[in-house]
Each structure stands twice: as C-alpha cells, then as structure tokens.
Protein backbone atom coordinates (compact mmCIF):
# COMPACT_ATOMS: atom_id res chain seq x y z
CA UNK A 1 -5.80 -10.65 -1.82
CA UNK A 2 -5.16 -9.57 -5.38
CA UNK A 3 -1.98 -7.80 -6.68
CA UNK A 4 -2.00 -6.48 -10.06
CA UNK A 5 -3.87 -9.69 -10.88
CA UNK A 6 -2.43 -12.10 -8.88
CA UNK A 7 -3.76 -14.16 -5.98
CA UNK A 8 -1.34 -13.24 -2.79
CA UNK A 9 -1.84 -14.63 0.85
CA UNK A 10 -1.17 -11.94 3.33
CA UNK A 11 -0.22 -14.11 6.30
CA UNK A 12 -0.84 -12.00 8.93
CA UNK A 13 -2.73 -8.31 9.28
CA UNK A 14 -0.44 -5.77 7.40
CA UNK A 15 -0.89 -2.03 6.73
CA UNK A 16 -0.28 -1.36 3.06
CA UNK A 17 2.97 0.14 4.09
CA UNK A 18 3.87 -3.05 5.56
CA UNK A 19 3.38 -4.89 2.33
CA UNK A 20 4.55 -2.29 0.03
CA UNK A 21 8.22 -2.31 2.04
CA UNK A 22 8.37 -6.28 2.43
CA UNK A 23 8.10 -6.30 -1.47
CA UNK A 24 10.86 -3.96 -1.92
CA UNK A 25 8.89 -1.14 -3.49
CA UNK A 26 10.00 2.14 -3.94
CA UNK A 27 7.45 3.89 -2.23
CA UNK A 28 8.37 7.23 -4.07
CA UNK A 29 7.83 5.93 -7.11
CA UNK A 30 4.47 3.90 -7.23
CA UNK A 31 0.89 5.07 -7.08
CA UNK A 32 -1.65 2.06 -4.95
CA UNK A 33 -5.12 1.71 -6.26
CA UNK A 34 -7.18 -0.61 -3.17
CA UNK A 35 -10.50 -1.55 -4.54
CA UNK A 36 -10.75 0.91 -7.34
CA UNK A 37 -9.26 3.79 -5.58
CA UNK A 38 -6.24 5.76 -5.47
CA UNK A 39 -4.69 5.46 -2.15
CA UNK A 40 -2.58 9.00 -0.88
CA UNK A 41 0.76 8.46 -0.10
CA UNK A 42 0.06 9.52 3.29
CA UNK A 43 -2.45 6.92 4.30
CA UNK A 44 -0.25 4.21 3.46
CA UNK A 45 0.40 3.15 7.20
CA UNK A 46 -2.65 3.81 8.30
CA UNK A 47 -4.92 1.65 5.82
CA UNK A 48 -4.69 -2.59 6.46
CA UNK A 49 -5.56 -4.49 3.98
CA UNK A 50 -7.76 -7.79 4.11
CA UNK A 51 -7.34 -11.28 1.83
CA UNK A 52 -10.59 -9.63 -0.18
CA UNK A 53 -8.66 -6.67 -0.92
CA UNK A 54 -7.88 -5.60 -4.82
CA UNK A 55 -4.26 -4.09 -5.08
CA UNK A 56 -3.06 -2.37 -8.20
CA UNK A 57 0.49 -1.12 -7.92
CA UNK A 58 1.80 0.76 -10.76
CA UNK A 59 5.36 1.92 -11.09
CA UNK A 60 6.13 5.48 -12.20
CA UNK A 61 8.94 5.18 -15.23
CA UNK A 62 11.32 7.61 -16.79
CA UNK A 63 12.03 7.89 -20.88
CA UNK A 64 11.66 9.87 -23.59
C-alpha cells in the first residue's frame, strides 16, 4: 500500500481505523483520501484497506 507516497506493508487485514490509530493519528484532525476519494469520518472502521490501496493522509493545521 501507498501512504502519502510511500510504499507501506500492511501485515495483516486492517480497517483504516486500525491503521490510522496504530500510527498515532489524530483522527479529529486528518482528512483520508483511499484511491482518489475522500473517505467520511464515519466509515473509517468499516472500510479495509488492501496492499494496492492509495492512502493520502493530510493533517488539518492551525496559524494565522
């Protein structure tokens, strides 16, 4: 699988809530693109991702 450009081996079947809490993400404060599109919020444990699987994870940052 692919994550933000980079080649990651799942291991084992995961949900993409799975992954997204063993990497320590915030899960408030990201948006998940899988294969070109936006993934709700609450699909996230309900959608398993696959080693041909695209994963963009961008953080949401505050400034001014």
């Amino acid at each position: 699988m692919k994550v933000n450009g980079k080649v990651v081996a799942l291991g084992k079947k995961l949900t993409l809530q799975d992954y997204l809490n063993a990497q320590a993400f915030d899960l408030r404060l990201i948006a998940v693109e899988l294969n070109g599109k936006l993934v709700p919020k609450s699909a996230y444990a309900s959608v398993f991702l696959s080693d041909e699987d695209v994963l963009e994870i961008v953080r949401f940052v505050g400034g001014g």
